[in-house]
C-alpha atoms as a PDB file:
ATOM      1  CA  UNK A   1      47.096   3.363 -36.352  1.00  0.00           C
ATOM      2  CA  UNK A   2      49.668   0.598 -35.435  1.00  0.00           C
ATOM      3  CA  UNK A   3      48.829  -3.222 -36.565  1.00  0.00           C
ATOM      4  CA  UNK A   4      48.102  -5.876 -34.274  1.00  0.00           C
ATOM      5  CA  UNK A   5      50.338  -8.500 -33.025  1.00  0.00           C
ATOM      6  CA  UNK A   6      50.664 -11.932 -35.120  1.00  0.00           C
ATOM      7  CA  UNK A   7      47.610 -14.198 -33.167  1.00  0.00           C
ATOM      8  CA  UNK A   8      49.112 -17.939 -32.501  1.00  0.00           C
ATOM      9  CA  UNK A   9      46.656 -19.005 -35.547  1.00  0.00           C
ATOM     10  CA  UNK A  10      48.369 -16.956 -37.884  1.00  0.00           C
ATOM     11  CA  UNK A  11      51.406 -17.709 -37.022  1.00  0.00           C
ATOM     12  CA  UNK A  12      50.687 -21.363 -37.554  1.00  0.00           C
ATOM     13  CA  UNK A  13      49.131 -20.452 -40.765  1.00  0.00           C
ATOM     14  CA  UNK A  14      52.048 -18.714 -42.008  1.00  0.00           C
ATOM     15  CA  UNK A  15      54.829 -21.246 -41.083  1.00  0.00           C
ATOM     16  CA  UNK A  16      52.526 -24.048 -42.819  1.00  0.00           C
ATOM     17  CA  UNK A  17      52.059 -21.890 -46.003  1.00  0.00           C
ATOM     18  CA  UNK A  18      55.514 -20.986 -45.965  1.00  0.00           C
ATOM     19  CA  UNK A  19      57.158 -24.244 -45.202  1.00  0.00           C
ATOM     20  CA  UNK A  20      54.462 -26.923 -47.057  1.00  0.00           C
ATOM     21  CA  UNK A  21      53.829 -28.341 -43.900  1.00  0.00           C
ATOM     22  CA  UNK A  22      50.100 -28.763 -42.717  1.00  0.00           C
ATOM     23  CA  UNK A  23      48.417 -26.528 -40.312  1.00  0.00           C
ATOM     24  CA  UNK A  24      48.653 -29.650 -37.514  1.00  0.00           C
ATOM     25  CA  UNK A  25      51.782 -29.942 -37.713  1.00  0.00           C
ATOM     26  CA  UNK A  26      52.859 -26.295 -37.853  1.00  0.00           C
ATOM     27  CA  UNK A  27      51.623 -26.049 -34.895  1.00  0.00           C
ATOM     28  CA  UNK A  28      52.983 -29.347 -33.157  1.00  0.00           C
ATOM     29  CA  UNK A  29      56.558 -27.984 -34.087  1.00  0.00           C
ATOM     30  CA  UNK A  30      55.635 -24.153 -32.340  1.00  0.00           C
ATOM     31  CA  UNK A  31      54.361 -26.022 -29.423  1.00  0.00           C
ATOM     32  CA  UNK A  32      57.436 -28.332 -29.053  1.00  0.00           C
ATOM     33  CA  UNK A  33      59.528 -25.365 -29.269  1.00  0.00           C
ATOM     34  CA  UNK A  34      57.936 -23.732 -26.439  1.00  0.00           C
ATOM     35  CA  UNK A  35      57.873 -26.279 -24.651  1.00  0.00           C
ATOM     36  CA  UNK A  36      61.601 -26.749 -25.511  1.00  0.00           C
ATOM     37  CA  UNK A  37      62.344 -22.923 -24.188  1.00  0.00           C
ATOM     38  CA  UNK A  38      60.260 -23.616 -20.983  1.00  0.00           C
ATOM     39  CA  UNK A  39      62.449 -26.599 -20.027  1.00  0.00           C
ATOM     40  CA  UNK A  40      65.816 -25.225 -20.853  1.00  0.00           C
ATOM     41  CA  UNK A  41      65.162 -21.436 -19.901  1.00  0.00           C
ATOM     42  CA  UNK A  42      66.824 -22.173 -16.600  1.00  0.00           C
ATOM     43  CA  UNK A  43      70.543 -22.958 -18.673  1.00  0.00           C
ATOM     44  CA  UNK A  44      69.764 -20.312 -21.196  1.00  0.00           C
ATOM     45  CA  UNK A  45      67.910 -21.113 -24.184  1.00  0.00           C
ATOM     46  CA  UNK A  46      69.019 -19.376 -27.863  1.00  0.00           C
ATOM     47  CA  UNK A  47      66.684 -19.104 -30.634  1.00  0.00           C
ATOM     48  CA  UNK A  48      69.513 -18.137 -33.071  1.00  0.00           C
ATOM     49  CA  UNK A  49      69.338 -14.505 -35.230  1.00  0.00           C
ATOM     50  CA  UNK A  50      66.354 -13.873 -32.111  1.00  0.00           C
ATOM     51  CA  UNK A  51      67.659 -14.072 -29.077  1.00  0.00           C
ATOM     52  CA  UNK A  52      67.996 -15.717 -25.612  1.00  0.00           C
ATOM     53  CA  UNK A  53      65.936 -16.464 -22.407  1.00  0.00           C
ATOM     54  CA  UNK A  54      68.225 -16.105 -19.689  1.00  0.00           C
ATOM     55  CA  UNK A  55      67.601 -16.612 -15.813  1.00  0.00           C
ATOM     56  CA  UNK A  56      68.944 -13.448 -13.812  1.00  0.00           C
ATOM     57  CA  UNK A  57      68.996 -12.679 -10.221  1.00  0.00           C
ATOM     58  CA  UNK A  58      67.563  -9.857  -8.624  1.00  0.00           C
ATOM     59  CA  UNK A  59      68.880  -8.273  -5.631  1.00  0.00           C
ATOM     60  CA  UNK A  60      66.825  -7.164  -2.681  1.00  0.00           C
ATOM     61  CA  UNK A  61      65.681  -3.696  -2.479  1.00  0.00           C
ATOM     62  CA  UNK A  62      63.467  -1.166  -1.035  1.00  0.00           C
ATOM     63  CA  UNK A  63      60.368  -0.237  -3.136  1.00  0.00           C
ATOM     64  CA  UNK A  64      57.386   2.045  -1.971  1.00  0.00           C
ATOM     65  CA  UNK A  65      53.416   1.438  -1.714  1.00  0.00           C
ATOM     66  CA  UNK A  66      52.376   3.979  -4.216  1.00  0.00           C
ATOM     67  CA  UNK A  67      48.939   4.271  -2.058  1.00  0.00           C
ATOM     68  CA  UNK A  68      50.576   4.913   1.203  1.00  0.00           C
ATOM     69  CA  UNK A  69      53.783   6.039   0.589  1.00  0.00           C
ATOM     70  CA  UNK A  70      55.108   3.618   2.975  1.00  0.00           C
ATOM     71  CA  UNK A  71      58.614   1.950   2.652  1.00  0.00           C
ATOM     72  CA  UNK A  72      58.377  -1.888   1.953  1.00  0.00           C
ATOM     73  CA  UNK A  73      61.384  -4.520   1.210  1.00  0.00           C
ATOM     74  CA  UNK A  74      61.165  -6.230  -1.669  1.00  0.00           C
ATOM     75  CA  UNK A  75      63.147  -9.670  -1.513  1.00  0.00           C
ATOM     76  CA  UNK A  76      65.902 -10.816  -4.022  1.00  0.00           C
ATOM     77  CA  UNK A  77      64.298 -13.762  -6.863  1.00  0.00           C
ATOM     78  CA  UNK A  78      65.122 -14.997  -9.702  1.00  0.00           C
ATOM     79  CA  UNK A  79      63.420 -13.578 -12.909  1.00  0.00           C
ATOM     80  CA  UNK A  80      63.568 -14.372 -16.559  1.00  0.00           C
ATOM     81  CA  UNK A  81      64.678 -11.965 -19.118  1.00  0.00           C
ATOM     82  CA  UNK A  82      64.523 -12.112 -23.157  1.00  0.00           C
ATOM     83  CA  UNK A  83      67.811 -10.545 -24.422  1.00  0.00           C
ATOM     84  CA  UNK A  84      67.119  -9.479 -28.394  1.00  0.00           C
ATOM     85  CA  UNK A  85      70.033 -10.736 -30.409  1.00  0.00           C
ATOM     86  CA  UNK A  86      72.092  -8.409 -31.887  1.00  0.00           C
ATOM     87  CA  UNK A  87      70.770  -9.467 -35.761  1.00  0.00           C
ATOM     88  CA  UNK A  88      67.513  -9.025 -34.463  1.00  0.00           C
ATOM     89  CA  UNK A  89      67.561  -5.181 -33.173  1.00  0.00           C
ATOM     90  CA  UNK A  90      69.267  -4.453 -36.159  1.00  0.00           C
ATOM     91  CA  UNK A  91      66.419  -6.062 -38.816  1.00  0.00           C
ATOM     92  CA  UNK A  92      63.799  -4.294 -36.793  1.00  0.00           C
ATOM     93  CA  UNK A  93      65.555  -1.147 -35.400  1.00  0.00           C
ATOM     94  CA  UNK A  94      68.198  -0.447 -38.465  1.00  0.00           C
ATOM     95  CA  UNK A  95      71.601   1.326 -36.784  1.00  0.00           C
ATOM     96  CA  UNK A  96      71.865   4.896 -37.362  1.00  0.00           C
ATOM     97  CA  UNK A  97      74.684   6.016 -39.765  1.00  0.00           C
END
């Protein structure tokens, strides 16, 4: 059976325990940092040895209404995408040999 995702109050728990900081405060400096990402997503933001929140375009294209079947155009926007660094993928994915 897999484990569960890290809940926001464990992470704050961890990064106080880990870093002597208090529980209040561990989680002021999360919440600055996302807050941080939100604001400078649209430039690129790097969390180094992580990875990178980049803003990409999409081009338009036809989809199709899986209900009817029908055709439909689906117009070009702007999405954004977390790109793993490469440190990252290899800590939690090791490279085959």
């Amino acid at each position: 059976m897999a484990k569960k995702p890290m809940t926001k109050s464990q992470i704050i728990a961890h990064l106080a325990d880990n870093n002597g900081l208090t529980k209040k405060q561990s989680k002021e400096v999360l919440e600055c940092l996302v807050a941080l990402a939100y604001k400078e997503a649209k430039n690129g933001f790097t969390l180094p040895g992580l990875g990178k929140l980049v803003l990409v375009k999409r081009k338009a294209r036809k989809g199709r209404n899986p209900q009817t079947g029908e055709t439909i155009k689906i117009p070009a926007r702007k999405v954004v995408k977390f790109r793993m660094a490469k440190a990252c993928k290899d800590a939690v994915l090791p490279p085959k040999k």
